[in-house]
PDB file of N, CA and C in Angstrom:
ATOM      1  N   UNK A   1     154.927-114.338  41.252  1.00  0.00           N
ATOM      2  CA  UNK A   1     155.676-115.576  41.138  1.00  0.00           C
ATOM      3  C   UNK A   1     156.578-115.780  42.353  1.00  0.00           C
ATOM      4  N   UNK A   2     157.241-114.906  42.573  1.00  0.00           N
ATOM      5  CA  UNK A   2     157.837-114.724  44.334  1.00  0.00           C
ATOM      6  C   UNK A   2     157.292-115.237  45.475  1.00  0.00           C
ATOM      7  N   UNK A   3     155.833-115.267  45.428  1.00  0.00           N
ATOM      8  CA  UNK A   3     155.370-115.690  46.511  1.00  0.00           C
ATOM      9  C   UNK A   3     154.892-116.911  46.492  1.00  0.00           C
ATOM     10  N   UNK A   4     154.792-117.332  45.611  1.00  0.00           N
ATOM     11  CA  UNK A   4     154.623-118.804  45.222  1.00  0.00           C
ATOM     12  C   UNK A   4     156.194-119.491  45.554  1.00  0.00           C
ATOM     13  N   UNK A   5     156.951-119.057  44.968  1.00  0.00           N
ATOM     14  CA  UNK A   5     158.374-119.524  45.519  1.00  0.00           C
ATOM     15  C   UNK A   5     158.790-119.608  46.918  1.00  0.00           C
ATOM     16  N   UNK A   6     158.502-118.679  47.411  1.00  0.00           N
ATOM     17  CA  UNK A   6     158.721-118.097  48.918  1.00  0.00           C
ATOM     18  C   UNK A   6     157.488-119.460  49.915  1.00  0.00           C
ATOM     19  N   UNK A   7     156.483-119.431  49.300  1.00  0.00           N
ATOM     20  CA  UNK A   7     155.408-120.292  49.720  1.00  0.00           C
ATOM     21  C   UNK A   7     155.799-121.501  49.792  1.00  0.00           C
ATOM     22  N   UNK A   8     156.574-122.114  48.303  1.00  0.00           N
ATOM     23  CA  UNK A   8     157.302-123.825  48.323  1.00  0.00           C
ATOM     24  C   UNK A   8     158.040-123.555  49.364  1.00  0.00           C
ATOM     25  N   UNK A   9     158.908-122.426  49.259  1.00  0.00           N
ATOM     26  CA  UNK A   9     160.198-123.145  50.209  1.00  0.00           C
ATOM     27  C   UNK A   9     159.657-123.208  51.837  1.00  0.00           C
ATOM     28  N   UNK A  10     158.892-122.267  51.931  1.00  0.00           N
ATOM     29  CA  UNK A  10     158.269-122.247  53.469  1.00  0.00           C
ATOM     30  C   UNK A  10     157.912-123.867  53.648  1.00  0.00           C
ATOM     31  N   UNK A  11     156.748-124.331  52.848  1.00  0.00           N
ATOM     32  CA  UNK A  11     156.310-126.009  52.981  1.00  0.00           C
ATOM     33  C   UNK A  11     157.422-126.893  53.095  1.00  0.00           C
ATOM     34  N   UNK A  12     158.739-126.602  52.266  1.00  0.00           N
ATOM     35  CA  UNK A  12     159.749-127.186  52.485  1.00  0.00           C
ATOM     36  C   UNK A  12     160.604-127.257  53.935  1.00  0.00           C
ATOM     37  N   UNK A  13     160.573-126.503  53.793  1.00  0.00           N
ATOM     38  CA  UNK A  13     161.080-126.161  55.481  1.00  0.00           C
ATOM     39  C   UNK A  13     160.396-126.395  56.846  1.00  0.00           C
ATOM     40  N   UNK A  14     159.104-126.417  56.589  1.00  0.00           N
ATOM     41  CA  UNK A  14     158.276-127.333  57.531  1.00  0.00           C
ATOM     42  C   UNK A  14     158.416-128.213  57.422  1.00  0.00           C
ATOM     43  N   UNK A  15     158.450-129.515  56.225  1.00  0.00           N
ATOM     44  CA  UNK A  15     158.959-130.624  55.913  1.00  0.00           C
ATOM     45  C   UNK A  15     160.362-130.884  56.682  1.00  0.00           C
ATOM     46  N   UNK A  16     161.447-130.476  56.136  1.00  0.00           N
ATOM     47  CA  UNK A  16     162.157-130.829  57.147  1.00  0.00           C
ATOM     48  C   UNK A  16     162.031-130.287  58.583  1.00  0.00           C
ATOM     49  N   UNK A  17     161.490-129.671  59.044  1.00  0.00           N
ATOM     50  CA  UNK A  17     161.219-129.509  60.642  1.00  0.00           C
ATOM     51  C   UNK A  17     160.617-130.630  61.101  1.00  0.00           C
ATOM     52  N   UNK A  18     159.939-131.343  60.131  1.00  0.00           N
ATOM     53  CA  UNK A  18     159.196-132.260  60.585  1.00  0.00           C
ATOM     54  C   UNK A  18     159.359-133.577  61.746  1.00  0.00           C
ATOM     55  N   UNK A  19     160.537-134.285  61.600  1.00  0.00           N
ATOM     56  CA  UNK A  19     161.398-134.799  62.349  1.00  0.00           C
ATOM     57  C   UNK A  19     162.085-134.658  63.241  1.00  0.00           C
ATOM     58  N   UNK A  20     162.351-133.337  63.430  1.00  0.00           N
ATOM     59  CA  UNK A  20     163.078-132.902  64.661  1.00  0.00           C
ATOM     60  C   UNK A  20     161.794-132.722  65.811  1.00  0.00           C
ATOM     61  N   UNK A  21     160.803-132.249  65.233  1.00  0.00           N
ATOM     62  CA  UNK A  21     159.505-132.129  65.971  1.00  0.00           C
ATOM     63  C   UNK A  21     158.956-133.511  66.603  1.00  0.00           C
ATOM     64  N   UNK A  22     158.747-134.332  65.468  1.00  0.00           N
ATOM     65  CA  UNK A  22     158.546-135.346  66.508  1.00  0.00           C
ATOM     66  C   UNK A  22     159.617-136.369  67.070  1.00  0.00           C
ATOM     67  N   UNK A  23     160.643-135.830  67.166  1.00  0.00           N
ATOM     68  CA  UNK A  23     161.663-136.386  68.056  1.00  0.00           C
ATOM     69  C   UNK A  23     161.501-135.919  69.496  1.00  0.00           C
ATOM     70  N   UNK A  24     161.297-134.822  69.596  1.00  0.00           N
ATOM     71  CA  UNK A  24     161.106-134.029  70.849  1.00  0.00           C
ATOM     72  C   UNK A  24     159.908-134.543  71.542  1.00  0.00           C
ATOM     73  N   UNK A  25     158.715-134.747  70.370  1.00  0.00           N
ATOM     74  CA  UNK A  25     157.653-135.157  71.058  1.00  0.00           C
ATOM     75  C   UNK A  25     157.444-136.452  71.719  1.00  0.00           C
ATOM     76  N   UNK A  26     158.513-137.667  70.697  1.00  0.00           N
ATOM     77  CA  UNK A  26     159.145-138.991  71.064  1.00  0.00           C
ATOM     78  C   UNK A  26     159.897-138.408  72.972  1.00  0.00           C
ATOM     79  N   UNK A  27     160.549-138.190  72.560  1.00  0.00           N
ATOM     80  CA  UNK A  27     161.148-137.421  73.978  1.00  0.00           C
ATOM     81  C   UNK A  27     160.642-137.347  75.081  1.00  0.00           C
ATOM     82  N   UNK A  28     159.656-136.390  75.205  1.00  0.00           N
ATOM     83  CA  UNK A  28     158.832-136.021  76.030  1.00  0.00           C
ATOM     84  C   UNK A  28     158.272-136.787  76.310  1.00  0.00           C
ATOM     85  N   UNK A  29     157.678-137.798  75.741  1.00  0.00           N
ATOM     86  CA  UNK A  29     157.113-139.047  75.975  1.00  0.00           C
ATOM     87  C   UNK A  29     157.874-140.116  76.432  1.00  0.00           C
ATOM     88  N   UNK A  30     158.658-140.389  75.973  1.00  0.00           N
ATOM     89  CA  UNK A  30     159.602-141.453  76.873  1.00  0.00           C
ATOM     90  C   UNK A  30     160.387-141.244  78.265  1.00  0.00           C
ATOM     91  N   UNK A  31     160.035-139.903  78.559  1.00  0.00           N
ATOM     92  CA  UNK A  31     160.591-140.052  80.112  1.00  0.00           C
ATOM     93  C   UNK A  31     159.757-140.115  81.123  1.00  0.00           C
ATOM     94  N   UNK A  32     158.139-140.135  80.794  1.00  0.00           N
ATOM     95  CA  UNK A  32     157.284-140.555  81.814  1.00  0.00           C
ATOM     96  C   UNK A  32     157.184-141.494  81.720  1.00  0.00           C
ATOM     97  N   UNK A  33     157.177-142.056  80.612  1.00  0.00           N
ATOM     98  CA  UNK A  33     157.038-144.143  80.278  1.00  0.00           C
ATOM     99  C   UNK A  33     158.080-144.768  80.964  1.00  0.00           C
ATOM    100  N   UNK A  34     159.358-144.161  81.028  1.00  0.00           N
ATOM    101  CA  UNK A  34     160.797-145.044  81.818  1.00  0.00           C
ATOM    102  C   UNK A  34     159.870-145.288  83.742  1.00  0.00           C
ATOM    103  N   UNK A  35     159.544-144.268  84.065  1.00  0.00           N
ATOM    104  CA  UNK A  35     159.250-144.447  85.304  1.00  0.00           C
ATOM    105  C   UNK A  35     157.696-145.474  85.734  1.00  0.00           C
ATOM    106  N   UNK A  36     156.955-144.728  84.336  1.00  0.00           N
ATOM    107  CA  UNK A  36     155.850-146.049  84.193  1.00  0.00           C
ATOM    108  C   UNK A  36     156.074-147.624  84.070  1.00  0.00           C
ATOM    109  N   UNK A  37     157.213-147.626  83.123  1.00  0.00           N
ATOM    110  CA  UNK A  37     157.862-149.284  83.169  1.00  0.00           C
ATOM    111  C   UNK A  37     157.884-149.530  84.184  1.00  0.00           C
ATOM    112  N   UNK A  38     158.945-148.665  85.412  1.00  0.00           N
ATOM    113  CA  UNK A  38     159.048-149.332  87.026  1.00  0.00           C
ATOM    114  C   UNK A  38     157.736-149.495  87.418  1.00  0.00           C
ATOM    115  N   UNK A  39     157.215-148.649  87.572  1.00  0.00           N
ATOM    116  CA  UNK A  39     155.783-148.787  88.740  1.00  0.00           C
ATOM    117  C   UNK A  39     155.080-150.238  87.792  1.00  0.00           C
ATOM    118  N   UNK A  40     155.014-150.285  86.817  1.00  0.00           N
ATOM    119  CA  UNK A  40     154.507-151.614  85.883  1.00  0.00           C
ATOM    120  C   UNK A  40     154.743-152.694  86.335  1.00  0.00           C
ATOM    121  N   UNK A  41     156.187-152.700  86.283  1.00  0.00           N
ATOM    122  CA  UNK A  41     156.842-154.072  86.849  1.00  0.00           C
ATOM    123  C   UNK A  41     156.545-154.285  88.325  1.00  0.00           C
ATOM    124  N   UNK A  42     156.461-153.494  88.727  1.00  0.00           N
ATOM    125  CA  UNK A  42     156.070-153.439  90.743  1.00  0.00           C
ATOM    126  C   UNK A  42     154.972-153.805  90.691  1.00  0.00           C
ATOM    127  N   UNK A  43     153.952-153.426  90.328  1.00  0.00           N
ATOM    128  CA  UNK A  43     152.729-153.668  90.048  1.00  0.00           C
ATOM    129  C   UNK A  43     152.312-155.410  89.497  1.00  0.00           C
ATOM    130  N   UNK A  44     153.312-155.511  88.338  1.00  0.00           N
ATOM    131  CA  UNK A  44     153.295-157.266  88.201  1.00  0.00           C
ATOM    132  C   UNK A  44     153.725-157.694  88.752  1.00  0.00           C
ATOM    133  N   UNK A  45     154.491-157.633  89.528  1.00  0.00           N
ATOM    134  CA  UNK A  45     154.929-158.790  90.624  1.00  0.00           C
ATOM    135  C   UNK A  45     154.099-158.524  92.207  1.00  0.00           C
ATOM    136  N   UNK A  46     153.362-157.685  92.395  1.00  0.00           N
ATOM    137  CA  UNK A  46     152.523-157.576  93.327  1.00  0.00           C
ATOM    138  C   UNK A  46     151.278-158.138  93.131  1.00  0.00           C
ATOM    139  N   UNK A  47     150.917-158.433  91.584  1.00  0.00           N
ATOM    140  CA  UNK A  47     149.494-159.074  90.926  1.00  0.00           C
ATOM    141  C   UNK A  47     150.055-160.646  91.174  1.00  0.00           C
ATOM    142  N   UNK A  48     151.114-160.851  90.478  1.00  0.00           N
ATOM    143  CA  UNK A  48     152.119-162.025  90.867  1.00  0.00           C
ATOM    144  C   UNK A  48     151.907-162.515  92.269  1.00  0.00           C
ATOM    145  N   UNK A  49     151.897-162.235  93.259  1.00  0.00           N
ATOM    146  CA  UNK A  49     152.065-162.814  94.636  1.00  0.00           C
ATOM    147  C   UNK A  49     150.848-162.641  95.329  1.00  0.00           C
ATOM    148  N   UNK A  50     149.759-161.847  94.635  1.00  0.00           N
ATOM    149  CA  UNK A  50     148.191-161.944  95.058  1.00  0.00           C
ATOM    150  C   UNK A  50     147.471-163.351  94.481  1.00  0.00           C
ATOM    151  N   UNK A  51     147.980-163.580  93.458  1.00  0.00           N
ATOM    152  CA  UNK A  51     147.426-164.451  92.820  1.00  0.00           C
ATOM    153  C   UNK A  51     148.128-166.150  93.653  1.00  0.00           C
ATOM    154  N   UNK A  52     149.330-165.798  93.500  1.00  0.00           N
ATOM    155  CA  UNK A  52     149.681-167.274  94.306  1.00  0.00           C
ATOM    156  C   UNK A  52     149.442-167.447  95.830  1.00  0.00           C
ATOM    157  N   UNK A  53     149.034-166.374  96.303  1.00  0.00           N
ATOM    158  CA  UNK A  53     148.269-166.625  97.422  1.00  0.00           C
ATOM    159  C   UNK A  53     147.214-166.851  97.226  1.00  0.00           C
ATOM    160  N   UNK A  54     146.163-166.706  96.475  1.00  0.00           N
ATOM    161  CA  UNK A  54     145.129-167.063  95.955  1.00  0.00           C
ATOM    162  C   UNK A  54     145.290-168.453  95.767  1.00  0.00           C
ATOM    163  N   UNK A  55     145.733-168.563  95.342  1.00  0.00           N
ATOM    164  CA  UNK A  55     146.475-170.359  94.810  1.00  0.00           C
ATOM    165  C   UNK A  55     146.553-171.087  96.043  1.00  0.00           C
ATOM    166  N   UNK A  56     147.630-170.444  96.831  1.00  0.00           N
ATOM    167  CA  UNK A  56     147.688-171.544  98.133  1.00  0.00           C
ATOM    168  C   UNK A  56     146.570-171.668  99.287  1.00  0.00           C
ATOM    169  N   UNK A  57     145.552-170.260  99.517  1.00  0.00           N
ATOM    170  CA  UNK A  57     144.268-170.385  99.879  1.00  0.00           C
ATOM    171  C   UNK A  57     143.523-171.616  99.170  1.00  0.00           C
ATOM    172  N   UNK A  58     143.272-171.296  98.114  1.00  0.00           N
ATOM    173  CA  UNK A  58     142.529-172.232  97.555  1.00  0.00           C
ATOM    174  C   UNK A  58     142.680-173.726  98.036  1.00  0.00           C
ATOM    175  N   UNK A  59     143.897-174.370  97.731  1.00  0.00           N
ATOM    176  CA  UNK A  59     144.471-175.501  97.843  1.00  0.00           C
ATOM    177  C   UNK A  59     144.367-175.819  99.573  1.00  0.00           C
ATOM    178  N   UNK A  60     144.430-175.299 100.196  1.00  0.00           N
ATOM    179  CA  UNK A  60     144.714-175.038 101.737  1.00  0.00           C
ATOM    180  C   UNK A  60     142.842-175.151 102.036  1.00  0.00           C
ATOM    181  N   UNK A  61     141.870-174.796 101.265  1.00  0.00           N
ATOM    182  CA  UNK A  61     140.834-175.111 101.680  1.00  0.00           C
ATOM    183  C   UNK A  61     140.497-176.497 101.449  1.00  0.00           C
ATOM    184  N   UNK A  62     140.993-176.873  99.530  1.00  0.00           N
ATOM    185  CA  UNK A  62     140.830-177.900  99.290  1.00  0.00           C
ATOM    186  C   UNK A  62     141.386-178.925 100.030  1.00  0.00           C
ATOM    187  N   UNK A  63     142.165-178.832 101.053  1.00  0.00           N
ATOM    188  CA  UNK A  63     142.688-179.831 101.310  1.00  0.00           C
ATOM    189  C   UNK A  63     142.454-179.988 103.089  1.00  0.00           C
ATOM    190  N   UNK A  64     141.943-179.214 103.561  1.00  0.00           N
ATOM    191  CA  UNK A  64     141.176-179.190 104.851  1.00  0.00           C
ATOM    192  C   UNK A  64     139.757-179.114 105.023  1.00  0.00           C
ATOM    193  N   UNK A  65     139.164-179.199 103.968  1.00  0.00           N
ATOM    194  CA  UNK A  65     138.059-179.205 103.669  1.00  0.00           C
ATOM    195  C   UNK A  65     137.411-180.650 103.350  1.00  0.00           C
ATOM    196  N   UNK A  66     137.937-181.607 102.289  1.00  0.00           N
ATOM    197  CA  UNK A  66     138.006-182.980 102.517  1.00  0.00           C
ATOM    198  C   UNK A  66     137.389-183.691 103.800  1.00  0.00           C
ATOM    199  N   UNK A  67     138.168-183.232 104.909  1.00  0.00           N
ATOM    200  CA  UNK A  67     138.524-184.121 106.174  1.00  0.00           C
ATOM    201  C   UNK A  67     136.819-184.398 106.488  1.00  0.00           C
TER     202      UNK A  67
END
């Protein structure tokens, strides 16, 4: 009967470990993502200014192209 007792409380106690565990793992994970956000945002505003050059090419043909 002891070890059956000894057995709940063990499951219990993993149970609460449970949260602290994946806090850490939350953790660990959010400090490569902070630096991924930057390079993200650099990255959209570099897609950002390919594209509106794209835009003003375009327009710049359309409009010398006409003649």
């Amino acid at each position: 009967m002891a070890s059956y007792v000894q057995y709940f409380n063990d499951i219990l106690a993993t149970f609460n470990n449970l949260p602290n565990k994946l806090l850490n793992v939350v953790a660990t994970i959010n400090e490569p993502l902070r630096s991924l956000t930057h390079t993200l945002i650099v990255t959209n505003v570099l897609l950002g200014l390919l594209f509106l050059t794209s835009l003003v090419n375009i327009y710049m043909l359309w409009r010398y192209g006409k003649k």
